[in-house]
C-alpha atoms as a PDB file:
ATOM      1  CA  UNK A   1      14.189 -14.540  38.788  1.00  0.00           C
ATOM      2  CA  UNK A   2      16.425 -15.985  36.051  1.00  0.00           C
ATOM      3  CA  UNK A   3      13.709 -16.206  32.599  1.00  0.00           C
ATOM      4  CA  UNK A   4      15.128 -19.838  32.211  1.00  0.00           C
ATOM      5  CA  UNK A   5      14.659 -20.999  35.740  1.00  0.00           C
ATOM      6  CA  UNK A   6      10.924 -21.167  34.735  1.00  0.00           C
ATOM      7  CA  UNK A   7      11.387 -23.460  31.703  1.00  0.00           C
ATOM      8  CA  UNK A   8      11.219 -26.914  31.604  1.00  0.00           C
ATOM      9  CA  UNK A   9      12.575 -29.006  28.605  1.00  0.00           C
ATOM     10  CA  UNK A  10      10.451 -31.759  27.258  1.00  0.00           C
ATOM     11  CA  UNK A  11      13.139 -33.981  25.228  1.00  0.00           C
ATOM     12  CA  UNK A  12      11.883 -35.872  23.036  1.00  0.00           C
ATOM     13  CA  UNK A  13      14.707 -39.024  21.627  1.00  0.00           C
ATOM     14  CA  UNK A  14      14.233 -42.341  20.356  1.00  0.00           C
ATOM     15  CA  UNK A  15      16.760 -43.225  23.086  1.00  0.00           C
ATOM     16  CA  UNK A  16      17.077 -43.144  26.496  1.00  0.00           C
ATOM     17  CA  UNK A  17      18.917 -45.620  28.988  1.00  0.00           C
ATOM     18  CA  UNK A  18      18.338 -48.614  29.069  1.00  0.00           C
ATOM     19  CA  UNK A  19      17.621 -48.501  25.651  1.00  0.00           C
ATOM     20  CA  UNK A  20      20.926 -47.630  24.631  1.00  0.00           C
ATOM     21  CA  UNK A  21      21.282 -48.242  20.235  1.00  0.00           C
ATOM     22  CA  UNK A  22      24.423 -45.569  20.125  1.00  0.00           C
ATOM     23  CA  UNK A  23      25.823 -42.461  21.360  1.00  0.00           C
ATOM     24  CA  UNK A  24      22.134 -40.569  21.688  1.00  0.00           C
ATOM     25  CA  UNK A  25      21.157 -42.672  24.906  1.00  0.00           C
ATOM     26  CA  UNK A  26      23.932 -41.296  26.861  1.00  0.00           C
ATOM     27  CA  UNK A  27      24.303 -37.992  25.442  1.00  0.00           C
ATOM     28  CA  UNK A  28      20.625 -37.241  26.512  1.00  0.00           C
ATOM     29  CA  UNK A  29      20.853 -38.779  30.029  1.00  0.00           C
ATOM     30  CA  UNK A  30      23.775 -36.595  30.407  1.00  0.00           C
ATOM     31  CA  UNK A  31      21.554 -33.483  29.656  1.00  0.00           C
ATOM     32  CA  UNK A  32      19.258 -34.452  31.675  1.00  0.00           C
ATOM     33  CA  UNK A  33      21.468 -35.082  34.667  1.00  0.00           C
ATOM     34  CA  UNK A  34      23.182 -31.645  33.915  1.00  0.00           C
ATOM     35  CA  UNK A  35      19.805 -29.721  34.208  1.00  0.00           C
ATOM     36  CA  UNK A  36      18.627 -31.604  37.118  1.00  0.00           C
ATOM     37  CA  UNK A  37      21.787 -30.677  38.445  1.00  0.00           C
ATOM     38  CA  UNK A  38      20.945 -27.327  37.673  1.00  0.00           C
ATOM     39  CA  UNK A  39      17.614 -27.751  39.533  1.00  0.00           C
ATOM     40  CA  UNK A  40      15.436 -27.371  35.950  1.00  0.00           C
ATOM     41  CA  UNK A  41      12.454 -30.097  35.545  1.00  0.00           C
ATOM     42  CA  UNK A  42      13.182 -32.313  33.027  1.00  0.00           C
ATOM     43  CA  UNK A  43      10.251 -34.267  30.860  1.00  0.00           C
ATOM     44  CA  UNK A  44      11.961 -37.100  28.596  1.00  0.00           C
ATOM     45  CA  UNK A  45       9.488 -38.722  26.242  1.00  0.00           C
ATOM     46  CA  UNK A  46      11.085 -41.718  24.271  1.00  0.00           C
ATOM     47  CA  UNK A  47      10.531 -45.004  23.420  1.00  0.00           C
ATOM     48  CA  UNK A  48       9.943 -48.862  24.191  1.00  0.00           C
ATOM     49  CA  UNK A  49       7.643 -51.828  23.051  1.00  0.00           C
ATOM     50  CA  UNK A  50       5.872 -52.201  26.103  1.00  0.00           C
ATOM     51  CA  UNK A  51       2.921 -49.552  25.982  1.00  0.00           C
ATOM     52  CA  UNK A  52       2.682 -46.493  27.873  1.00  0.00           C
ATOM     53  CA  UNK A  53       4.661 -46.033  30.737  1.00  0.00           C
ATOM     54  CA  UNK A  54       5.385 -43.163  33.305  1.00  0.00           C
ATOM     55  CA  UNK A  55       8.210 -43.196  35.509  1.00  0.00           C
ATOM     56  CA  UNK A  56       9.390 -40.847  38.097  1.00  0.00           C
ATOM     57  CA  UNK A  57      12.857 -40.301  39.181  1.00  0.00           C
ATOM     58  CA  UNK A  58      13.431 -38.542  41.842  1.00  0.00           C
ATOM     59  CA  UNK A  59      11.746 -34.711  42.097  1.00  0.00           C
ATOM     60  CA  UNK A  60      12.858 -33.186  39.315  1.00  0.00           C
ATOM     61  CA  UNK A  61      12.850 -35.885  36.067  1.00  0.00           C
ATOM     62  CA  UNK A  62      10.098 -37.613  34.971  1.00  0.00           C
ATOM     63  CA  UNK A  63      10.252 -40.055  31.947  1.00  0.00           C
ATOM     64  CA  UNK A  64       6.901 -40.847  29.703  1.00  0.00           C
ATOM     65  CA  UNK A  65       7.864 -44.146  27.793  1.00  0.00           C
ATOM     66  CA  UNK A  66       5.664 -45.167  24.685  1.00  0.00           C
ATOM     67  CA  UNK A  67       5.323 -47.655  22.223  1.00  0.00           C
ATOM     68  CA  UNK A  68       4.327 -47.532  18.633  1.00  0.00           C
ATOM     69  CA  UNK A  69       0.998 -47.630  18.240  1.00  0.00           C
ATOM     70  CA  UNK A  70       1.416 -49.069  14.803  1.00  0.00           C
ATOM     71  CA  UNK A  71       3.709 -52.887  15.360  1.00  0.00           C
ATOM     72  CA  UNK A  72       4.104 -53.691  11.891  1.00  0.00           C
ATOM     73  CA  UNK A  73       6.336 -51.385   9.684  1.00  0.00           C
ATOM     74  CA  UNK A  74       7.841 -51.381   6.199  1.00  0.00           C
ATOM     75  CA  UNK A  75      10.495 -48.535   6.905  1.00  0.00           C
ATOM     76  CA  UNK A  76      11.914 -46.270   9.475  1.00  0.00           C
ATOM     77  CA  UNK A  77      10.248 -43.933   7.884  1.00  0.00           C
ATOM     78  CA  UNK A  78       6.796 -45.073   8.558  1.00  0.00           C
ATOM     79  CA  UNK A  79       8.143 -46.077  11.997  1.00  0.00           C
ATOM     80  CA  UNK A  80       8.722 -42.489  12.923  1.00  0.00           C
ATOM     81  CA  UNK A  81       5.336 -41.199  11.137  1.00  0.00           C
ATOM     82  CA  UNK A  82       3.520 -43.308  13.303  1.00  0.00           C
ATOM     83  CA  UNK A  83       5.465 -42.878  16.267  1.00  0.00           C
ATOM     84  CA  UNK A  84       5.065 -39.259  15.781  1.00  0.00           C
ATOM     85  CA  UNK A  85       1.412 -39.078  16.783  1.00  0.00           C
ATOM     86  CA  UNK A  86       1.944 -40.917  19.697  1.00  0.00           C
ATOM     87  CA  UNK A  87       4.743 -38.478  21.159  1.00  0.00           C
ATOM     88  CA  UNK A  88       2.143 -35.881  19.882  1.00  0.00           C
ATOM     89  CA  UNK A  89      -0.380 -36.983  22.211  1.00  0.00           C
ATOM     90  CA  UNK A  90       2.100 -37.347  25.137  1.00  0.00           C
ATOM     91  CA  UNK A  91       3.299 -33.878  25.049  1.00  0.00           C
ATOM     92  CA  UNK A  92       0.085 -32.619  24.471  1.00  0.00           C
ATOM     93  CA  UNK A  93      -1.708 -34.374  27.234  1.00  0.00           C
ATOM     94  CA  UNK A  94       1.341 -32.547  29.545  1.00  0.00           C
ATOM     95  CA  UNK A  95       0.612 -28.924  27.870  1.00  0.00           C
ATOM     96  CA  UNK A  96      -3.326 -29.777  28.825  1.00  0.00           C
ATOM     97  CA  UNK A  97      -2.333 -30.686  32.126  1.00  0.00           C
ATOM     98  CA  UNK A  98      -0.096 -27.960  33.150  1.00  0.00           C
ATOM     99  CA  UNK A  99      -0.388 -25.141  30.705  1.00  0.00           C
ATOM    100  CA  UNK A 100       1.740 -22.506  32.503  1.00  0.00           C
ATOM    101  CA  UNK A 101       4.931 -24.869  32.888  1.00  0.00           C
ATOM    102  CA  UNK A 102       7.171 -23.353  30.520  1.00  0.00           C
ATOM    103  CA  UNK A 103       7.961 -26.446  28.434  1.00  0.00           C
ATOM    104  CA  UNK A 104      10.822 -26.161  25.568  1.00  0.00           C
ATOM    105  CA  UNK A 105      10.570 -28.895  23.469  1.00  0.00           C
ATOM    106  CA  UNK A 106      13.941 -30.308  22.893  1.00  0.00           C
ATOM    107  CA  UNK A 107      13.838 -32.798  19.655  1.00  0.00           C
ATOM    108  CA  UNK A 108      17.106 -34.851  19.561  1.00  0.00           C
ATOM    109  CA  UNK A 109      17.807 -36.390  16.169  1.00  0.00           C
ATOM    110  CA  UNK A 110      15.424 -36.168  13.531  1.00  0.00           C
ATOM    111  CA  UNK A 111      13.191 -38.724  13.919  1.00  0.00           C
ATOM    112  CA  UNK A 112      10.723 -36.592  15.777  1.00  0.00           C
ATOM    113  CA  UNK A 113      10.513 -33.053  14.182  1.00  0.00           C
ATOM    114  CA  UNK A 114       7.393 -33.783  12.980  1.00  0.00           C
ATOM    115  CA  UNK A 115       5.755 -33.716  16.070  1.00  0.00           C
ATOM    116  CA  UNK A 116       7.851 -31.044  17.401  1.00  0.00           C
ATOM    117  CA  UNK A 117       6.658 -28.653  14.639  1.00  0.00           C
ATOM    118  CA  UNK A 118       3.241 -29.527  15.473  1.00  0.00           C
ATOM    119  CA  UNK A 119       3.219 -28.818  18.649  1.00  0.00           C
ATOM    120  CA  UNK A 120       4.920 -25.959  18.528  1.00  0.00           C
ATOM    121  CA  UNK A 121       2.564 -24.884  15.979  1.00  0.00           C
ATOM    122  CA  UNK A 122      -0.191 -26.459  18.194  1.00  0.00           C
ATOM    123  CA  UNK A 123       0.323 -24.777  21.289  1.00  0.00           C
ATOM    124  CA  UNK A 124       2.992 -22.485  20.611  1.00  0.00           C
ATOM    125  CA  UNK A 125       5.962 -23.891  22.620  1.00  0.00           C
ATOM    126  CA  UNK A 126       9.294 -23.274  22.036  1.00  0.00           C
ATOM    127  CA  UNK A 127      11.065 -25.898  19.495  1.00  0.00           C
ATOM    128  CA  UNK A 128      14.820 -26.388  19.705  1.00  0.00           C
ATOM    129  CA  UNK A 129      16.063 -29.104  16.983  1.00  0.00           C
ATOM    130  CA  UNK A 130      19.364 -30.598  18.252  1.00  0.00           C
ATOM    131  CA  UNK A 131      21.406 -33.421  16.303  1.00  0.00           C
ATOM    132  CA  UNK A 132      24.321 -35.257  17.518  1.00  0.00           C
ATOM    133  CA  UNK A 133      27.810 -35.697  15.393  1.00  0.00           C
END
């Protein structure tokens, strides 16, 4: 068996269809559909403002949608501090679950390498740091 057919990505974006703010909405739900497509799971953890969400599509994607646990901010900066912890606990609650899945966190953009380096760090998963044009 194929070494990557046992992966499965966990993306982590600030967008994701419907909440579409530029190119990064579509580029990721293309990815995604390509790797379903190519029969891989596919976790996408991103955000909204109406709390903590999980949403299954189908047999192969699921999508974990989360909300800042901090409403008031003074920068984007603190925006993605805070929102860090929260796609932090998300991943981490999957690794708990399912410890043998294979994830590959996938960070698009930068607003999220913070918790991507401390999870990888955390639980030793694979970090891949992608950034769009």
């Amino acid at each position: 068996m194929d070494s990557f057919a046992m992966l499965t990505p966990v993306i982590l974006t600030w967008e994701y269809p419907p909440n579409i703010i530029g190119d990064l909405s579509h580029y990721v739900e293309g990815l995604a559909s390509r790797l379903i497509d190519a029969k891989v799971p596919v976790r996408v953890v991103t955000c909204h403002d109406h709390g903590f969400q999980h949403e299954k599509k189908g047999e192969l994607l699921d999508i974990y949608w989360a909300s800042n646990p901090v409403k008031s901010q003074i920068s984007v900066l603190t925006w993605c501090l805070s929102f860090n912890a929260e796609m932090e606990r998300i991943v981490s609650d999957l690794y708990y679950e399912k410890p043998d899945a294979g994830y590959v966190l996938d960070v698009q953009d930068w607003h999220f390498v913070p918790a991507g380096v401390s999870l990888k760090r955390a639980h030793g998963l694979p970090f891949v740091f992608t950034l769009q044009p």
